[in-house]
PDB file of N, CA and C in Angstrom:
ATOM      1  N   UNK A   1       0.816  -1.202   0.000  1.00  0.00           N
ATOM      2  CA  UNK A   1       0.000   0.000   0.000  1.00  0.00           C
ATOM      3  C   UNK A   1       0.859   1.266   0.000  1.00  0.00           C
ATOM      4  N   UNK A   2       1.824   0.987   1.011  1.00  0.00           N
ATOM      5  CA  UNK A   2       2.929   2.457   0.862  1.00  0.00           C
ATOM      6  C   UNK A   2       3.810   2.600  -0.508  1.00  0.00           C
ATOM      7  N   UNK A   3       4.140   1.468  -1.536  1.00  0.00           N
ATOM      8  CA  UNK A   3       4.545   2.136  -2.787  1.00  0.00           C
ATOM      9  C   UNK A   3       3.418   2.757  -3.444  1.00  0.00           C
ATOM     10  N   UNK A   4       1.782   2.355  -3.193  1.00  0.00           N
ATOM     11  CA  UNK A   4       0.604   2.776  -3.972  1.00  0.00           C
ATOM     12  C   UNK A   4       0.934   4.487  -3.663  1.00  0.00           C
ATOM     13  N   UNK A   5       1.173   4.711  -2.048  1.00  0.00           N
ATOM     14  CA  UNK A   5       0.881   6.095  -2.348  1.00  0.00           C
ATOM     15  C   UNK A   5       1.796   7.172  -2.691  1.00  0.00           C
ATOM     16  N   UNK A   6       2.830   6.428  -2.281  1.00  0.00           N
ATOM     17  CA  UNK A   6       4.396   7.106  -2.821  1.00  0.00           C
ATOM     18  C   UNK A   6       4.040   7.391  -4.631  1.00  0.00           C
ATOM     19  N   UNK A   7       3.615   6.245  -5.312  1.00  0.00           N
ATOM     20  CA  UNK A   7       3.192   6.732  -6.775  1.00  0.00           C
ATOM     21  C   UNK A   7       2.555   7.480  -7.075  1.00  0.00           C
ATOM     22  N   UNK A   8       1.501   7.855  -6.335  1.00  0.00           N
ATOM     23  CA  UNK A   8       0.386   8.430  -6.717  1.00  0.00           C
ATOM     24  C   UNK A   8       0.929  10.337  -5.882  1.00  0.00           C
ATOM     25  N   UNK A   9       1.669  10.087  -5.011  1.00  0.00           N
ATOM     26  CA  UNK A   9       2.434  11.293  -4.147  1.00  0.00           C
ATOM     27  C   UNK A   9       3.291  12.249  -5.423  1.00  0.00           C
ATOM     28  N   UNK A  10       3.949  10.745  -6.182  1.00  0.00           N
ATOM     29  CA  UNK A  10       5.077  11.336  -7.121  1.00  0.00           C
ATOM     30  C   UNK A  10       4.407  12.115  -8.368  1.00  0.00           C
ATOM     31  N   UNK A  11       2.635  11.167  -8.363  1.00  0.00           N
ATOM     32  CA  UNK A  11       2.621  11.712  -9.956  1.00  0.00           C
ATOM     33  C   UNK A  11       2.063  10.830 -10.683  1.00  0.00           C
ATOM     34  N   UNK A  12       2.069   9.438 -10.590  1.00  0.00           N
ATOM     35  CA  UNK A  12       1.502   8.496 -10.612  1.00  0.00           C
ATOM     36  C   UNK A  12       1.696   8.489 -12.020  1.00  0.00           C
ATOM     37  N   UNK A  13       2.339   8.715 -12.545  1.00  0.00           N
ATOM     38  CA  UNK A  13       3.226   8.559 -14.449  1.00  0.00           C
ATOM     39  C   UNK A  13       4.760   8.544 -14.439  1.00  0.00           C
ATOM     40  N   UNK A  14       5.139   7.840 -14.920  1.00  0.00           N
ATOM     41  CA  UNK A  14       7.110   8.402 -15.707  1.00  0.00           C
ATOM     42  C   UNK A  14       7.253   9.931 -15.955  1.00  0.00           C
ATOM     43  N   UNK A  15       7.886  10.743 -15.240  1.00  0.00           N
ATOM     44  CA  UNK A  15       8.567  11.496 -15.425  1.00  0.00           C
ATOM     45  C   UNK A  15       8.751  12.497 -16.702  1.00  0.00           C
ATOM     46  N   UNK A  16       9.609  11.602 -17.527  1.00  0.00           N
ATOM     47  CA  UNK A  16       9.627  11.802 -19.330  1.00  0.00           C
ATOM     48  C   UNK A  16       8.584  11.381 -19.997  1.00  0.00           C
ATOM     49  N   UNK A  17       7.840  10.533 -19.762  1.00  0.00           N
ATOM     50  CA  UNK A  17       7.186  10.232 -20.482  1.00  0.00           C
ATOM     51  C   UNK A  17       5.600   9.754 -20.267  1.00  0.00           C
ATOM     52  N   UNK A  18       4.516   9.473 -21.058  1.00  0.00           N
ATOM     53  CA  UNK A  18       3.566   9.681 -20.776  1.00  0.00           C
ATOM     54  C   UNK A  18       3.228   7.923 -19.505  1.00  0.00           C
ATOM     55  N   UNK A  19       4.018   6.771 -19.289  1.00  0.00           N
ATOM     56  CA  UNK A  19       3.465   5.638 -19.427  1.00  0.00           C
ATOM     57  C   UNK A  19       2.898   5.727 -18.029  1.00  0.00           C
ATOM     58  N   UNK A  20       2.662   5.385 -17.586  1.00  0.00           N
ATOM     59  CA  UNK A  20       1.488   5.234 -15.807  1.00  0.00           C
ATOM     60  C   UNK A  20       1.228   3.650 -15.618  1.00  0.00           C
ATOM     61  N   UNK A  21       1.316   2.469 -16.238  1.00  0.00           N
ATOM     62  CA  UNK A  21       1.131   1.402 -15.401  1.00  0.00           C
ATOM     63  C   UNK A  21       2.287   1.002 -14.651  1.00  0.00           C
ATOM     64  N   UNK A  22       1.434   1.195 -13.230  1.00  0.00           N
ATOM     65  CA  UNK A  22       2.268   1.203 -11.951  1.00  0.00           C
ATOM     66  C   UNK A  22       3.546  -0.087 -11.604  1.00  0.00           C
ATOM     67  N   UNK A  23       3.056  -1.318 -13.031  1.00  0.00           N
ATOM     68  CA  UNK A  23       4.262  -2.471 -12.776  1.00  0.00           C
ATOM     69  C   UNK A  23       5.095  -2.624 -13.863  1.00  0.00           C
ATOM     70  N   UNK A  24       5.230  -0.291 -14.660  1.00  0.00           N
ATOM     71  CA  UNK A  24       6.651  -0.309 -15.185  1.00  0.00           C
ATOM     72  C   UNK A  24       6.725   0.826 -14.830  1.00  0.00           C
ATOM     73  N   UNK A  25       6.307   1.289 -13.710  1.00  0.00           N
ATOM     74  CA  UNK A  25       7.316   2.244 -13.062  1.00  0.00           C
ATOM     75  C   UNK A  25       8.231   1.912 -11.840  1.00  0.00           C
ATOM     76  N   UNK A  26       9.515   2.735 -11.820  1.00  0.00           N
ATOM     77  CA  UNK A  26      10.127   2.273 -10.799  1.00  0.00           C
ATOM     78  C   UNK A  26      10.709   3.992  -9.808  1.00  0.00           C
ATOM     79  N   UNK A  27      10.881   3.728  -8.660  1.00  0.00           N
ATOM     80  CA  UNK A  27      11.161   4.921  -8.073  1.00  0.00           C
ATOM     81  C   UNK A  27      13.014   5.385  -8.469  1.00  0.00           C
ATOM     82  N   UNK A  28      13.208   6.538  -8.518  1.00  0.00           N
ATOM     83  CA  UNK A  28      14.039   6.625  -8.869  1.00  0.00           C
ATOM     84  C   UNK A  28      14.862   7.813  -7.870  1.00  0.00           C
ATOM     85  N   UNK A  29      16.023   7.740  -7.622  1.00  0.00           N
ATOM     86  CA  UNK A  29      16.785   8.939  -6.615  1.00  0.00           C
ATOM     87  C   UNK A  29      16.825   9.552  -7.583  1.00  0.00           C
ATOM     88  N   UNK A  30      16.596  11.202  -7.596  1.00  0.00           N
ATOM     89  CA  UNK A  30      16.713  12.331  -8.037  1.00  0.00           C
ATOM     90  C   UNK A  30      18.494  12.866  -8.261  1.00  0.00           C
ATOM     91  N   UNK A  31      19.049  12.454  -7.058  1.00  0.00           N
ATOM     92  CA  UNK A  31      20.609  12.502  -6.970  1.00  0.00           C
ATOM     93  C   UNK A  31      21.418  12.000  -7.160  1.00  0.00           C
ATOM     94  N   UNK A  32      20.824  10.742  -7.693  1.00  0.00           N
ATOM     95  CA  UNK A  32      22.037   9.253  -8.670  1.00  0.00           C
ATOM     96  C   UNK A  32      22.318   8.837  -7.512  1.00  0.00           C
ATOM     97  N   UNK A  33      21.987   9.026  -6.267  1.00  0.00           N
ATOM     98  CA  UNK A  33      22.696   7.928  -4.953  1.00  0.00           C
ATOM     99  C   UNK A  33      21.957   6.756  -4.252  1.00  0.00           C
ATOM    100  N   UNK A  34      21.319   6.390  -5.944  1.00  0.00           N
ATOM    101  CA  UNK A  34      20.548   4.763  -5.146  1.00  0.00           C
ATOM    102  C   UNK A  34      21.349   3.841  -4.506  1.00  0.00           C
ATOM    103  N   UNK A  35      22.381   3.806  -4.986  1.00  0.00           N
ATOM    104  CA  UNK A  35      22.945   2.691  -4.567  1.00  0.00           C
ATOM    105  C   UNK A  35      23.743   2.763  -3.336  1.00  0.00           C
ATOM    106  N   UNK A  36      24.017   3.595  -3.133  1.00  0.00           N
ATOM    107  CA  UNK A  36      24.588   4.100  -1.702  1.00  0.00           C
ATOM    108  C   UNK A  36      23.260   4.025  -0.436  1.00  0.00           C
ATOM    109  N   UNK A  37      22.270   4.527  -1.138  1.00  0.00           N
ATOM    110  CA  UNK A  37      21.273   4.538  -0.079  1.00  0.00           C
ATOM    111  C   UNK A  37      20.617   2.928   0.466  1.00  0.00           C
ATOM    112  N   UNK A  38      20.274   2.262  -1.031  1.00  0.00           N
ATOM    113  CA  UNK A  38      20.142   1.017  -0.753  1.00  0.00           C
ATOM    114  C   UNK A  38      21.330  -0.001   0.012  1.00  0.00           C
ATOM    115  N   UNK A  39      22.458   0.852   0.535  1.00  0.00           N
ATOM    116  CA  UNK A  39      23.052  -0.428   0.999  1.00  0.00           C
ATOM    117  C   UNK A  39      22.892   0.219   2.570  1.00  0.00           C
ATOM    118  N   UNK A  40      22.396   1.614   2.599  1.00  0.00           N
ATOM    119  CA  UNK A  40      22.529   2.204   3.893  1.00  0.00           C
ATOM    120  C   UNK A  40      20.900   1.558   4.932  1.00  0.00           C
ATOM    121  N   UNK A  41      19.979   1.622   3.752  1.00  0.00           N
ATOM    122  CA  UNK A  41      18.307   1.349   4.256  1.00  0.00           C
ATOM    123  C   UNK A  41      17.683   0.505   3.909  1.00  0.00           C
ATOM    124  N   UNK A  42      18.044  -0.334   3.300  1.00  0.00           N
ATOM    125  CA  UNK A  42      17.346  -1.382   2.479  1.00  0.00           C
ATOM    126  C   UNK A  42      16.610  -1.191   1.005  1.00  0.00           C
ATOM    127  N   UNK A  43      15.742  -1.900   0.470  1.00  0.00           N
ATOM    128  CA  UNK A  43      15.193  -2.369  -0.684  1.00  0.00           C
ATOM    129  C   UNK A  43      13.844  -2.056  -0.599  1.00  0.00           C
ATOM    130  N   UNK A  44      13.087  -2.341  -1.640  1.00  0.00           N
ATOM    131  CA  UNK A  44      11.403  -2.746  -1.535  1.00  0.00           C
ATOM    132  C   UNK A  44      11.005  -1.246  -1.154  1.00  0.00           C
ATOM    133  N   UNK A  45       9.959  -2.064  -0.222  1.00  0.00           N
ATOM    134  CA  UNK A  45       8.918  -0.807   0.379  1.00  0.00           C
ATOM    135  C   UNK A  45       9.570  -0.225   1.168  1.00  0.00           C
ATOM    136  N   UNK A  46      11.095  -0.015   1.922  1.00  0.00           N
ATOM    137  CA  UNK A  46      11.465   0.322   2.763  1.00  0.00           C
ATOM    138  C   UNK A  46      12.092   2.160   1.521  1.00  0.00           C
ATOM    139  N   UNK A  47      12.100   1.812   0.446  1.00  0.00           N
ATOM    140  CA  UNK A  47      12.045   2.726  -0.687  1.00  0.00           C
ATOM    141  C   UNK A  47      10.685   3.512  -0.637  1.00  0.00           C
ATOM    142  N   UNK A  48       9.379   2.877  -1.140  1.00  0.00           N
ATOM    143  CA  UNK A  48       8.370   3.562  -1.070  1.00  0.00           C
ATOM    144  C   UNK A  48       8.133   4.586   0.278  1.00  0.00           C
ATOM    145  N   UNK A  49       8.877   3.811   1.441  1.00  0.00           N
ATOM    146  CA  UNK A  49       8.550   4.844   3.057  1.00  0.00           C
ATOM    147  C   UNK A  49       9.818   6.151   2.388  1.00  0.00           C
ATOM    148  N   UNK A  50      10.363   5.954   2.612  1.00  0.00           N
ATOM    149  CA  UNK A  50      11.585   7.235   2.154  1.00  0.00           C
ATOM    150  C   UNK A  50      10.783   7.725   0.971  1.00  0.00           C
ATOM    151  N   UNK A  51      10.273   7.421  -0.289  1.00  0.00           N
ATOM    152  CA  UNK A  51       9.850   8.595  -1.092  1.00  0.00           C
ATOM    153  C   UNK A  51       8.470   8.987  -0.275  1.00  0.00           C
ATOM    154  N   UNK A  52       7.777   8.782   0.604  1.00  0.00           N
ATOM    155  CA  UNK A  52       6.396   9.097   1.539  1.00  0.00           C
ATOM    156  C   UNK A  52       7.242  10.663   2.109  1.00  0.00           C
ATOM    157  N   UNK A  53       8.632  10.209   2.762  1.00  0.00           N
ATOM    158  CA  UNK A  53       9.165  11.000   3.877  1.00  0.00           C
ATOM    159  C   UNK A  53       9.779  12.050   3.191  1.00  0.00           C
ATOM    160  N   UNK A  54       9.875  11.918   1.973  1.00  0.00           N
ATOM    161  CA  UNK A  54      11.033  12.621   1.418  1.00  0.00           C
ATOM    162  C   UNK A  54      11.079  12.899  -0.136  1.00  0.00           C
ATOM    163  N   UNK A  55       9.506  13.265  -0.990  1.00  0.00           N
ATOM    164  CA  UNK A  55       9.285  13.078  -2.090  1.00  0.00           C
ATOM    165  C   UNK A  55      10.122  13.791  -2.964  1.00  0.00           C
ATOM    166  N   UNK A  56      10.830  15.275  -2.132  1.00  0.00           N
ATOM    167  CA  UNK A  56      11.745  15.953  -3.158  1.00  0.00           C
ATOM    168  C   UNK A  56      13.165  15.636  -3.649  1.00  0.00           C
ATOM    169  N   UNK A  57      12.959  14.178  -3.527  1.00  0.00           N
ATOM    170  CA  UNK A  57      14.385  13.537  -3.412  1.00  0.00           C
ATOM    171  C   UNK A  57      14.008  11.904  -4.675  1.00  0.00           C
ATOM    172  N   UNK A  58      12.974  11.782  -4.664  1.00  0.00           N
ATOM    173  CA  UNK A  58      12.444  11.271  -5.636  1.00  0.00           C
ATOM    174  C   UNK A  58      11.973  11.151  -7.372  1.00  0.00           C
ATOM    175  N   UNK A  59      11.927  10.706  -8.156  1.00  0.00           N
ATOM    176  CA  UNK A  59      10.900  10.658  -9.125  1.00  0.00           C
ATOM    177  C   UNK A  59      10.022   9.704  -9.766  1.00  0.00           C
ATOM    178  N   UNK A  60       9.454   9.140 -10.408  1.00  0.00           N
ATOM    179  CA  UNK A  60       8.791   8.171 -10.973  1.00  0.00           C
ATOM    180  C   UNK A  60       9.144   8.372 -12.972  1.00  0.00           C
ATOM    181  N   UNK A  61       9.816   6.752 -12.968  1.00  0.00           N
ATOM    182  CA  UNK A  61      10.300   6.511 -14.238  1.00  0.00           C
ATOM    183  C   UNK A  61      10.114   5.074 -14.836  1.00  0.00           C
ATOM    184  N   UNK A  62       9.465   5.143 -16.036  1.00  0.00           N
ATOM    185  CA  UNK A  62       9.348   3.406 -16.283  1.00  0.00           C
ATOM    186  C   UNK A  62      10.492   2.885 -16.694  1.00  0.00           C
ATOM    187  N   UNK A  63      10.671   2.086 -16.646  1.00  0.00           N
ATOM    188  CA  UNK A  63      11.943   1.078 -17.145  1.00  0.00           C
ATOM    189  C   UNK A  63      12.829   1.498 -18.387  1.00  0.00           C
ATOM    190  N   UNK A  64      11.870   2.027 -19.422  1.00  0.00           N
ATOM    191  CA  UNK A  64      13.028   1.818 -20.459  1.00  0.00           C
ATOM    192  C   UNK A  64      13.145   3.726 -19.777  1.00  0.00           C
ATOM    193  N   UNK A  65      12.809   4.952 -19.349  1.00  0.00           N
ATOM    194  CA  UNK A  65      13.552   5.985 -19.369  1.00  0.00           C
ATOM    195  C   UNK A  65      14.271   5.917 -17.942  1.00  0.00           C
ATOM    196  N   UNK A  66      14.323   4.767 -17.027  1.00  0.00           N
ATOM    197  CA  UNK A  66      15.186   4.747 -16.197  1.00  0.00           C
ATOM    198  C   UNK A  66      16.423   4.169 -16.658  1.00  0.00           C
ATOM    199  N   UNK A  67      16.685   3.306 -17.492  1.00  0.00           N
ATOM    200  CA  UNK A  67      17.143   2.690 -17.852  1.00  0.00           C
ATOM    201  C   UNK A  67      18.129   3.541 -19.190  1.00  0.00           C
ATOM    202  N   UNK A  68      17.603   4.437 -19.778  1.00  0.00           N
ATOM    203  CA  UNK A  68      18.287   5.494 -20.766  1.00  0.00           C
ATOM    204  C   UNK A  68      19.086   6.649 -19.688  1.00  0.00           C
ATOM    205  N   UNK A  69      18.401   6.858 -18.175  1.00  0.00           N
ATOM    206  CA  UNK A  69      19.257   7.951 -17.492  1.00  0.00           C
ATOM    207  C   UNK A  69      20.013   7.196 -17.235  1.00  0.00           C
ATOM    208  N   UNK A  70      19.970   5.822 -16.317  1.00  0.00           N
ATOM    209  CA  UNK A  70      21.150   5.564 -15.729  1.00  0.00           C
ATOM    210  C   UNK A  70      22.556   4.821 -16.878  1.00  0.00           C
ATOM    211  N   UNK A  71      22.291   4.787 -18.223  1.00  0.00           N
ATOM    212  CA  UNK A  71      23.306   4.499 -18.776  1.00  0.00           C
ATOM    213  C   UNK A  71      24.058   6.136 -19.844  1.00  0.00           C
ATOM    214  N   UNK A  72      23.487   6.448 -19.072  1.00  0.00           N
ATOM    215  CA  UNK A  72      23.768   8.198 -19.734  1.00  0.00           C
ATOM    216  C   UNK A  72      23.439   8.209 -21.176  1.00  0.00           C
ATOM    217  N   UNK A  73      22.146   7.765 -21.178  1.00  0.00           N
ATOM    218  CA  UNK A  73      21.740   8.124 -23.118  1.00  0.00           C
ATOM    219  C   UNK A  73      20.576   9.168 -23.372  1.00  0.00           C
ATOM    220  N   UNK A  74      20.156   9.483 -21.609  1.00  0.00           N
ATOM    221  CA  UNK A  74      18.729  10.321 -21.790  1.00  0.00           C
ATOM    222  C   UNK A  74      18.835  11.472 -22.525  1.00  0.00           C
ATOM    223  N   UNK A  75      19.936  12.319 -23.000  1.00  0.00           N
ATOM    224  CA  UNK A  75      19.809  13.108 -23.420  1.00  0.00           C
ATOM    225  C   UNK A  75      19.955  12.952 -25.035  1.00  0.00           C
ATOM    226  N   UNK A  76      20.206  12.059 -25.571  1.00  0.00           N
ATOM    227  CA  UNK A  76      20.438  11.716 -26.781  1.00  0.00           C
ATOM    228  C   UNK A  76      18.975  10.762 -27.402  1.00  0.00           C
ATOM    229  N   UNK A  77      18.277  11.579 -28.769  1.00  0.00           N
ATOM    230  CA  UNK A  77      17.620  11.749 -29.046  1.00  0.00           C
ATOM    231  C   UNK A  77      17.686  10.755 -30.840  1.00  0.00           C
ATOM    232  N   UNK A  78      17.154   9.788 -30.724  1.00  0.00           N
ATOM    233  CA  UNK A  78      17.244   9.352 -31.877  1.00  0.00           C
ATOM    234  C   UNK A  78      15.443   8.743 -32.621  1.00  0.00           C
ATOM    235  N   UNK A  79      15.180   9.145 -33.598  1.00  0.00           N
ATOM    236  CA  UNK A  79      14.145   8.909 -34.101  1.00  0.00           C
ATOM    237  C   UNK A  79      14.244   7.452 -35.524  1.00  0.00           C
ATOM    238  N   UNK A  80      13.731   6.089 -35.190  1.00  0.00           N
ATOM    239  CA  UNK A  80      14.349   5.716 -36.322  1.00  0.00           C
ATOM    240  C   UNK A  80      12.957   5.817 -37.370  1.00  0.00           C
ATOM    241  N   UNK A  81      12.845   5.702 -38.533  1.00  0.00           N
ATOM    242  CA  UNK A  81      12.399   6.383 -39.230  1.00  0.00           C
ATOM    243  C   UNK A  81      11.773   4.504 -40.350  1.00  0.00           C
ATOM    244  N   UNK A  82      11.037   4.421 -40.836  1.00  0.00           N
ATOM    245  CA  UNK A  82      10.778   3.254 -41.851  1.00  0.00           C
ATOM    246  C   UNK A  82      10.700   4.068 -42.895  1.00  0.00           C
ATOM    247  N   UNK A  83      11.740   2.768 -43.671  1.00  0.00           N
ATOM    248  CA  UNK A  83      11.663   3.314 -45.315  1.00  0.00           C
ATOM    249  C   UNK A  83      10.826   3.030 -45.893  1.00  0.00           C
TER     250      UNK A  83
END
């Protein structure tokens, strides 16, 4: 129930983009220090309580634009095109 409202706190959509079903979004640190935090507080819902406590430190992103920030491609823009 506490990731339900952490989503719906954040925005309850991806960030970049338009998608909103809640089992391809994932929470995301605003400051690139997930991984530091996850070894400091744990995993799971112990995530959803920290974005409850602390939403300006948060965002909501589905998979593939979490997945374009954290390999540094979000800013690169490619359209492919059918011939």
């Amino acid at each position: 129930m506490q990731r339900v409202r952490a989503f719906m706190l954040l925005g309850g959509k991806c960030y970049k983009c338009p998608e909103n079903r809640m089992q391809t979004l994932e929470l995301e640190h605003i400051n690139d220090n997930g991984a530091e935090e996850r070894r400091t507080i744990g995993r799971g819902n112990v995530m959803a309580k920290e974005a409850l406590k602390r939403p300006n430190d948060f965002q909501l992103l589905c998979g593939s634009c979490h997945n374009l920030k954290t390999s540094g491609y979000e800013s690169v823009e490619v359209e492919f095109q059918k011939e």
